[in-house]
PDB file of N, CA and C in Angstrom:
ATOM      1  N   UNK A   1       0.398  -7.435 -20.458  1.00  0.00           N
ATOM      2  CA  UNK A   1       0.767  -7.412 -19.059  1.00  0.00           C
ATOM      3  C   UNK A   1       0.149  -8.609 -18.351  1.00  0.00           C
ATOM      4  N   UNK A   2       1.281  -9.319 -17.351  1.00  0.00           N
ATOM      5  CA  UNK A   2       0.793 -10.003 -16.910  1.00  0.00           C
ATOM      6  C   UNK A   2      -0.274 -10.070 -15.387  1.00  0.00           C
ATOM      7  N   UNK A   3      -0.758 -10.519 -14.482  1.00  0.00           N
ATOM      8  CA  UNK A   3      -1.087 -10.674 -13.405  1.00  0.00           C
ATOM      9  C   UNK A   3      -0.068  -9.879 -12.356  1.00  0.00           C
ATOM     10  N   UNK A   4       1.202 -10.910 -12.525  1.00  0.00           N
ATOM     11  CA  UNK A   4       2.547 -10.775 -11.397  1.00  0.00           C
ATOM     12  C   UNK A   4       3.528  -9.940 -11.925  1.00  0.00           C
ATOM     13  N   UNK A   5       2.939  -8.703 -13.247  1.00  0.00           N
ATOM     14  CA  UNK A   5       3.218  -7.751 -13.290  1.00  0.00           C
ATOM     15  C   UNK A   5       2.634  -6.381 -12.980  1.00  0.00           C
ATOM     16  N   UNK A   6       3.471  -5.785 -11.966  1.00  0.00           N
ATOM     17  CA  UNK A   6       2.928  -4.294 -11.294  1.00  0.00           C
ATOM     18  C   UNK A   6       3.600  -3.332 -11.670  1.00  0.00           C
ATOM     19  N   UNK A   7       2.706  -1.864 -12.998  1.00  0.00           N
ATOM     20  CA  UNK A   7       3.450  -0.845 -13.322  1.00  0.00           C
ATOM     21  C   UNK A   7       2.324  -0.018 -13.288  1.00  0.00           C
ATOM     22  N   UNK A   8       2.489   0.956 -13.680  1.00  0.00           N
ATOM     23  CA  UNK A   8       1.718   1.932 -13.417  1.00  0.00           C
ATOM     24  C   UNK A   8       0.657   2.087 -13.621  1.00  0.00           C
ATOM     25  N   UNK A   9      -0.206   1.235 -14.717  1.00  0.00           N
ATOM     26  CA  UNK A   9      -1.362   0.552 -14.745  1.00  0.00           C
ATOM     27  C   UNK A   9      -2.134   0.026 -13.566  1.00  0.00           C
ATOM     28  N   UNK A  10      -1.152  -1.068 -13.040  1.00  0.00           N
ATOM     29  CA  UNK A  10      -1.841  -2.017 -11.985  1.00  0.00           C
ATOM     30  C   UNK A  10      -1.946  -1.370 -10.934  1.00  0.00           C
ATOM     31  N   UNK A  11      -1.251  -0.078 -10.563  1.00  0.00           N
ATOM     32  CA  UNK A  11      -1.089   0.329  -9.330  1.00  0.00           C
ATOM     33  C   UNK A  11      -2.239   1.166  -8.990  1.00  0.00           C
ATOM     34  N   UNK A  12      -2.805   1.679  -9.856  1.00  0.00           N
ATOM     35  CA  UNK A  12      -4.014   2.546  -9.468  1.00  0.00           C
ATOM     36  C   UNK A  12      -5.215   1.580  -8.727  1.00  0.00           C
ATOM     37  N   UNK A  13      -4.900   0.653  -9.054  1.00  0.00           N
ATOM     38  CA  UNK A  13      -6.359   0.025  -8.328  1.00  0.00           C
ATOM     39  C   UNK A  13      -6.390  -0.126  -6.494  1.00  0.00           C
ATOM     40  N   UNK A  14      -4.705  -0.507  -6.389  1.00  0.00           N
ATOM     41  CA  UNK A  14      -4.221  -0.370  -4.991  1.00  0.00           C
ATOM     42  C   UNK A  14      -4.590   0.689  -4.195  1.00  0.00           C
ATOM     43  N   UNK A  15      -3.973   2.057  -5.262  1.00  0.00           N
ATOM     44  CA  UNK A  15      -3.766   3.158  -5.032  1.00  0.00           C
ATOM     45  C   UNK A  15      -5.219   3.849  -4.346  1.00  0.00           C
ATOM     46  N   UNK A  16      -6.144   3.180  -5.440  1.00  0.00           N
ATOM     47  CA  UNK A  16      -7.688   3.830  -5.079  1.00  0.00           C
ATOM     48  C   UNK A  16      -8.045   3.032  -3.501  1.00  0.00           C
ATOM     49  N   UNK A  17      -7.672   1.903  -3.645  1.00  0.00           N
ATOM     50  CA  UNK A  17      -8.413   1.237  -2.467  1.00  0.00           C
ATOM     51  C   UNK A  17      -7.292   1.635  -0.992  1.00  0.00           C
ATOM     52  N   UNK A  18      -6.585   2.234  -1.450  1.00  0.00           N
ATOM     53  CA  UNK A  18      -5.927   3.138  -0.153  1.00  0.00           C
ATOM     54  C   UNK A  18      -6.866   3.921   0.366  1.00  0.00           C
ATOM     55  N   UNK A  19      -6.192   4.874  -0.713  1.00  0.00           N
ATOM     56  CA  UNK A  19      -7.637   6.547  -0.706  1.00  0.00           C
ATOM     57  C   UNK A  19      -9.071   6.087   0.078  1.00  0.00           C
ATOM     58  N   UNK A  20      -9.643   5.172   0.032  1.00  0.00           N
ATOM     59  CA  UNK A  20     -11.051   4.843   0.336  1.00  0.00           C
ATOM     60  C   UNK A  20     -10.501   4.286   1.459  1.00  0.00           C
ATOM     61  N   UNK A  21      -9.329   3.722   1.681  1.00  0.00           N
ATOM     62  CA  UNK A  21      -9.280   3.008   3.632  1.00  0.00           C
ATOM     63  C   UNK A  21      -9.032   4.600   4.521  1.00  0.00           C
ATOM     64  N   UNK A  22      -7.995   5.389   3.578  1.00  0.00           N
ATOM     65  CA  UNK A  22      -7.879   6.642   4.027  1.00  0.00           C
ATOM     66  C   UNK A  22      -9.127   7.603   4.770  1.00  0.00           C
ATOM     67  N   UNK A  23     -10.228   7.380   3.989  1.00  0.00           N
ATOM     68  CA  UNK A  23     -11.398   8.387   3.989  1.00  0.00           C
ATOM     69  C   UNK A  23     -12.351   8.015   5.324  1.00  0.00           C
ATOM     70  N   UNK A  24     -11.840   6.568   5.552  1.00  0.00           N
ATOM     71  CA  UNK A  24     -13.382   5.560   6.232  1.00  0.00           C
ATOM     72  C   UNK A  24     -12.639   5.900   7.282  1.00  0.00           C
ATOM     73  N   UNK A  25     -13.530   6.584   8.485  1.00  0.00           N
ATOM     74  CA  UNK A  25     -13.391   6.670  10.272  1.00  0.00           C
ATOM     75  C   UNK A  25     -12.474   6.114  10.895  1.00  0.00           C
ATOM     76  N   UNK A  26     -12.206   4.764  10.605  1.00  0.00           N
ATOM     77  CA  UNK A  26     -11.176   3.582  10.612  1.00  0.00           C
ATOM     78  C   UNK A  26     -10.346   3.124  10.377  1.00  0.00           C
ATOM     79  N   UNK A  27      -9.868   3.290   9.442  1.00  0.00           N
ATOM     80  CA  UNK A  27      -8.723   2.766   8.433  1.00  0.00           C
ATOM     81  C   UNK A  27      -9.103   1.264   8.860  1.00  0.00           C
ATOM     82  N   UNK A  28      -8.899   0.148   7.964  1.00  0.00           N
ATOM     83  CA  UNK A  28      -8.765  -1.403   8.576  1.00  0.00           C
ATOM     84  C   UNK A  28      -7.001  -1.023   8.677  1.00  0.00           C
ATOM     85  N   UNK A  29      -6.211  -2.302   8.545  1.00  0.00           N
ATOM     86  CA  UNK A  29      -4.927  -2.906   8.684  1.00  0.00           C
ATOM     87  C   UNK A  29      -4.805  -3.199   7.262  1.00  0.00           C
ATOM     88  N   UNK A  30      -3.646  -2.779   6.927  1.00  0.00           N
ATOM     89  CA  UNK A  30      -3.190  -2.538   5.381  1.00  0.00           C
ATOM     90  C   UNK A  30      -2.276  -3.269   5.134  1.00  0.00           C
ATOM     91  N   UNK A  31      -2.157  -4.209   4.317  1.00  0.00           N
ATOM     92  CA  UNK A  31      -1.137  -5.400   4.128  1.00  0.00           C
ATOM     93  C   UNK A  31      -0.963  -5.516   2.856  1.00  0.00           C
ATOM     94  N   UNK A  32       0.541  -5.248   2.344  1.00  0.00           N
ATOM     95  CA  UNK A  32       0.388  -5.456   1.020  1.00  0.00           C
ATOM     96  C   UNK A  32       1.416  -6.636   0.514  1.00  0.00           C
ATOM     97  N   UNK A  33       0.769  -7.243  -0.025  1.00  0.00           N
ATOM     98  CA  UNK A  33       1.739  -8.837  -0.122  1.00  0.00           C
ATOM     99  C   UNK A  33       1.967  -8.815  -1.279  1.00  0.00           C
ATOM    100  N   UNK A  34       3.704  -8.489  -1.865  1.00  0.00           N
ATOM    101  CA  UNK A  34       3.720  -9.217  -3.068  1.00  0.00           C
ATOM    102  C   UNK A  34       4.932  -9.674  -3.368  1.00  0.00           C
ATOM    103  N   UNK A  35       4.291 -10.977  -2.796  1.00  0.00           N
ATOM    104  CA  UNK A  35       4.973 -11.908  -3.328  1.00  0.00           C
ATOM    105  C   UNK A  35       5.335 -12.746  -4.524  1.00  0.00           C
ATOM    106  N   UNK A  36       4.037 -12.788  -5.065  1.00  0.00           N
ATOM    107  CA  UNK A  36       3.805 -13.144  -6.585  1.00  0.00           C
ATOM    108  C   UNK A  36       4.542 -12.273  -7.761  1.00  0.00           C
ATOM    109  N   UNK A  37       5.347 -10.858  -7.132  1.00  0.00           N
ATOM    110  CA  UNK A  37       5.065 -10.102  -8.255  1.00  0.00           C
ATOM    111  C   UNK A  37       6.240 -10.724  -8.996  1.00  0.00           C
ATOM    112  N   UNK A  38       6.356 -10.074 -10.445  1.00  0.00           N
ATOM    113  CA  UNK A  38       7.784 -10.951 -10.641  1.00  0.00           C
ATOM    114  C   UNK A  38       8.250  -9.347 -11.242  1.00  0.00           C
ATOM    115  N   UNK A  39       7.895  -7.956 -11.625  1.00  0.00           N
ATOM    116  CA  UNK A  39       8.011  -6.932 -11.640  1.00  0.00           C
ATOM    117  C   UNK A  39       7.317  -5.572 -11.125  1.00  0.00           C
ATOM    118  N   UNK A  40       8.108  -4.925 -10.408  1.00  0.00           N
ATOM    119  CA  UNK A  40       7.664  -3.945 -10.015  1.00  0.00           C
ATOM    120  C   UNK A  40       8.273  -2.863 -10.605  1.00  0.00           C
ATOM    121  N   UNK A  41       6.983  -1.382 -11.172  1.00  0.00           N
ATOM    122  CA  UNK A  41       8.028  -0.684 -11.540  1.00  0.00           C
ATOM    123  C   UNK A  41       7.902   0.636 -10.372  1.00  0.00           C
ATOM    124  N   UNK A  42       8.196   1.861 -10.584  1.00  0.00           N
ATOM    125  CA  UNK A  42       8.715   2.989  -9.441  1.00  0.00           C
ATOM    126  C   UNK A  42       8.073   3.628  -8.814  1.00  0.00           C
ATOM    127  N   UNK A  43       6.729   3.232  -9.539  1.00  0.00           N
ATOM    128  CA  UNK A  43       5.526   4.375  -8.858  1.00  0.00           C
ATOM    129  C   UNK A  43       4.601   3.066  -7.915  1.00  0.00           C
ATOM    130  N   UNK A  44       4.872   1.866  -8.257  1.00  0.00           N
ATOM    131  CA  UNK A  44       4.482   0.815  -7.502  1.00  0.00           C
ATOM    132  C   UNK A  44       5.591   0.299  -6.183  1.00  0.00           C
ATOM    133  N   UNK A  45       6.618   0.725  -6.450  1.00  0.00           N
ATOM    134  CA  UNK A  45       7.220   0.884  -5.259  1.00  0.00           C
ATOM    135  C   UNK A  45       7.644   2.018  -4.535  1.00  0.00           C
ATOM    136  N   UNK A  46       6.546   3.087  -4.891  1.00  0.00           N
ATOM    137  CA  UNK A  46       6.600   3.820  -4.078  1.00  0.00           C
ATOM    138  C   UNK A  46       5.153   3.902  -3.190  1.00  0.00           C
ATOM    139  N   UNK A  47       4.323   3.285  -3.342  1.00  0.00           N
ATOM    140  CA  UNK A  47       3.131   3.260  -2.830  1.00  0.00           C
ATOM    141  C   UNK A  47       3.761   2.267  -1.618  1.00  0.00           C
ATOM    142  N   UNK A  48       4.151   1.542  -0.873  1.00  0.00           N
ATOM    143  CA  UNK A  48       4.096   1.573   0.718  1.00  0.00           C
ATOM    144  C   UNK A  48       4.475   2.650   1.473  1.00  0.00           C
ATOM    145  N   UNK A  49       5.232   3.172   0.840  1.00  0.00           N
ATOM    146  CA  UNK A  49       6.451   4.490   1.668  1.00  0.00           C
ATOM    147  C   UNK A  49       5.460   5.900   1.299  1.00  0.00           C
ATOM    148  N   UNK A  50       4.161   5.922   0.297  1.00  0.00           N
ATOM    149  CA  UNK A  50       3.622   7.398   0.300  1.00  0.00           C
ATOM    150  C   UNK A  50       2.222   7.187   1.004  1.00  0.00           C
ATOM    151  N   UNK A  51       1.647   5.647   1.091  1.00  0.00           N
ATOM    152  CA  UNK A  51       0.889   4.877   2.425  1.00  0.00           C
ATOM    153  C   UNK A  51       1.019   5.229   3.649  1.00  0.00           C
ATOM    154  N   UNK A  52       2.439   5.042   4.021  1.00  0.00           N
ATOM    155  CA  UNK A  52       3.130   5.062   5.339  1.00  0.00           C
ATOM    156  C   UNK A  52       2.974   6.602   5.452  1.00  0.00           C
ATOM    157  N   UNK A  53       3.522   7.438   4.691  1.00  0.00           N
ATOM    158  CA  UNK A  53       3.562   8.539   5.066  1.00  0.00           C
ATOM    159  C   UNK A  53       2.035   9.464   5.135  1.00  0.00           C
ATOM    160  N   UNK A  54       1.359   9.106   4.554  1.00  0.00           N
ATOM    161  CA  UNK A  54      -0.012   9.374   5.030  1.00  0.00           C
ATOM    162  C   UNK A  54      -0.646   9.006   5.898  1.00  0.00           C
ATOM    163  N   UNK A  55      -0.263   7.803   6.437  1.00  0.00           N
ATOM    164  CA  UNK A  55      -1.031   7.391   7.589  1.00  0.00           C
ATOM    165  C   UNK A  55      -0.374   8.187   9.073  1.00  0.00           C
ATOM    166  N   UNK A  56       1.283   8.264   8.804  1.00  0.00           N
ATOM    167  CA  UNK A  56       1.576   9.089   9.823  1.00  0.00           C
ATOM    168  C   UNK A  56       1.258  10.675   9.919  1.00  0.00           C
ATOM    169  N   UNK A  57       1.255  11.585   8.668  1.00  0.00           N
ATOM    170  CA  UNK A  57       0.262  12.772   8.568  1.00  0.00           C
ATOM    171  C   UNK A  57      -0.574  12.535   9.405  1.00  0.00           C
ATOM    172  N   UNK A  58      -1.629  11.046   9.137  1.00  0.00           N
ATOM    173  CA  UNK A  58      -3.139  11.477   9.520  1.00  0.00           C
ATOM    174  C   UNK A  58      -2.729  11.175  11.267  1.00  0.00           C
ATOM    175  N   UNK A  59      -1.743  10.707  11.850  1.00  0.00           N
ATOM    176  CA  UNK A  59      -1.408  10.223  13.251  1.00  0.00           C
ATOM    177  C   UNK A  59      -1.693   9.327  13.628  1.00  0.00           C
ATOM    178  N   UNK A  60      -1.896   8.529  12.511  1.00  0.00           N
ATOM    179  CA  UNK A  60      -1.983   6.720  13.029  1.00  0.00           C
ATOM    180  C   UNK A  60      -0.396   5.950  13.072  1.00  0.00           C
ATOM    181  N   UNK A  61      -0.114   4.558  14.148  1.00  0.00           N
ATOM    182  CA  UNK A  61       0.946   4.284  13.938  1.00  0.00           C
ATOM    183  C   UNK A  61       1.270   3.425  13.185  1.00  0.00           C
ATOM    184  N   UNK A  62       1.976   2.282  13.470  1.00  0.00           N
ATOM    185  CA  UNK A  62       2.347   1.245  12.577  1.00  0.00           C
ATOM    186  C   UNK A  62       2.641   0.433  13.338  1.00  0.00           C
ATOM    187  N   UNK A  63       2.717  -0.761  12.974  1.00  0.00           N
ATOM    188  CA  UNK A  63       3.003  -1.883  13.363  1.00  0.00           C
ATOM    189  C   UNK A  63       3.857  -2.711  12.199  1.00  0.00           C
ATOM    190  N   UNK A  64       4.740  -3.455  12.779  1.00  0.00           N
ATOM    191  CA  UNK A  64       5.849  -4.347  12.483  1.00  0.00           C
ATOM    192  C   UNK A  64       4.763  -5.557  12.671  1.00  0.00           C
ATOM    193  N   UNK A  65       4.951  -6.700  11.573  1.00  0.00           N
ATOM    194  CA  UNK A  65       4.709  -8.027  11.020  1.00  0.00           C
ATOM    195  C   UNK A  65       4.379  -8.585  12.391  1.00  0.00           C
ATOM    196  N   UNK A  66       5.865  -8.552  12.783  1.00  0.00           N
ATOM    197  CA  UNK A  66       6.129  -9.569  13.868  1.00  0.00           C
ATOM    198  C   UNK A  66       5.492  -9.110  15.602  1.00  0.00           C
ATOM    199  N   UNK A  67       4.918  -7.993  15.230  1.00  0.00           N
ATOM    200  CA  UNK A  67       4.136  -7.678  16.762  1.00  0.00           C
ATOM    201  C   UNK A  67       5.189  -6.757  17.302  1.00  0.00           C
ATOM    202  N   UNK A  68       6.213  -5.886  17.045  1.00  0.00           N
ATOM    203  CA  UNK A  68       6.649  -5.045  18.299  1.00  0.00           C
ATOM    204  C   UNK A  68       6.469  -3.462  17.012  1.00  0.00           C
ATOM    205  N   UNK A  69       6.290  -2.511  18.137  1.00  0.00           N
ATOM    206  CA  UNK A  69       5.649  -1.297  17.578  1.00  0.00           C
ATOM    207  C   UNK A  69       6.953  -0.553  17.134  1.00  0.00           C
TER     208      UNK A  69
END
Protein backbone atom coordinates (compact mmCIF):
# COMPACT_ATOMS: atom_id res chain seq x y z
CA UNK A 1 0.00 0.00 0.00
CA UNK A 2 0.85 3.10 -0.99
CA UNK A 3 0.87 6.67 0.90
CA UNK A 4 -2.01 8.14 -1.70
CA UNK A 5 -3.67 4.99 -1.00
CA UNK A 6 -6.78 5.14 1.52
CA UNK A 7 -8.60 1.69 2.55
CA UNK A 8 -9.49 0.45 5.45
CA UNK A 9 -6.20 0.23 6.94
CA UNK A 10 -5.33 3.90 6.50
CA UNK A 11 -8.55 5.05 7.71
CA UNK A 12 -8.36 4.16 11.26
CA UNK A 13 -5.76 6.56 12.04
CA UNK A 14 -8.16 9.48 10.77
CA UNK A 15 -10.85 7.74 12.30
CA UNK A 16 -9.06 7.74 15.85
CA UNK A 17 -7.97 11.32 15.58
CA UNK A 18 -11.72 12.23 15.06
CA UNK A 19 -12.87 10.29 18.18
CA UNK A 20 -10.19 12.33 20.26
CA UNK A 21 -11.36 15.92 18.50
CA UNK A 22 -14.86 14.42 19.40
CA UNK A 23 -14.04 13.89 23.21
CA UNK A 24 -11.91 17.37 23.76
CA UNK A 25 -14.44 20.39 25.19
CA UNK A 26 -13.70 21.94 21.79
CA UNK A 27 -13.59 20.19 18.90
CA UNK A 28 -10.73 22.28 16.70
CA UNK A 29 -11.93 22.73 12.78
CA UNK A 30 -11.74 19.50 10.89
CA UNK A 31 -10.38 19.56 7.40
CA UNK A 32 -9.87 16.72 5.49
CA UNK A 33 -7.79 17.19 2.32
CA UNK A 34 -7.38 14.60 -0.10
CA UNK A 35 -6.11 15.53 -2.63
CA UNK A 36 -3.17 13.36 -3.02
CA UNK A 37 -5.28 10.35 -2.74
CA UNK A 38 -5.21 8.40 -5.91
CA UNK A 39 -7.70 5.61 -4.12
CA UNK A 40 -10.29 5.66 -1.88
CA UNK A 41 -12.10 2.75 -0.72
CA UNK A 42 -15.96 2.79 1.14
CA UNK A 43 -15.35 2.95 4.61
CA UNK A 44 -12.87 5.91 3.81
CA UNK A 45 -15.46 7.59 2.07
CA UNK A 46 -17.66 7.30 4.41
CA UNK A 47 -15.83 8.98 7.19
CA UNK A 48 -16.75 12.80 6.22
CA UNK A 49 -20.54 12.04 6.08
CA UNK A 50 -20.35 9.73 9.68
CA UNK A 51 -17.95 13.03 10.97
CA UNK A 52 -20.63 15.29 9.85
CA UNK A 53 -23.18 13.38 11.32
CA UNK A 54 -21.70 13.28 14.68
CA UNK A 55 -20.85 16.56 14.96
CA UNK A 56 -24.49 17.47 14.22
CA UNK A 57 -25.75 14.76 17.03
CA UNK A 58 -23.32 16.52 19.29
CA UNK A 59 -25.06 20.22 17.97
CA UNK A 60 -22.20 21.73 16.49
CA UNK A 61 -22.57 23.41 12.97
CA UNK A 62 -20.67 23.51 9.90
CA UNK A 63 -19.21 25.62 7.83
CA UNK A 64 -18.75 25.74 4.00
CA UNK A 65 -14.90 26.30 2.63
CA UNK A 66 -15.87 29.40 1.22
CA UNK A 67 -17.31 31.23 4.47
CA UNK A 68 -21.24 31.10 4.16
CA UNK A 69 -22.97 28.79 6.86
Amino acid sequence: MHADELDMYAVLRPRAAVDLAMRARRPPRLVLDLDGATFCDSLTLGLPMSTLNRVREAGAGRRRPWGRA
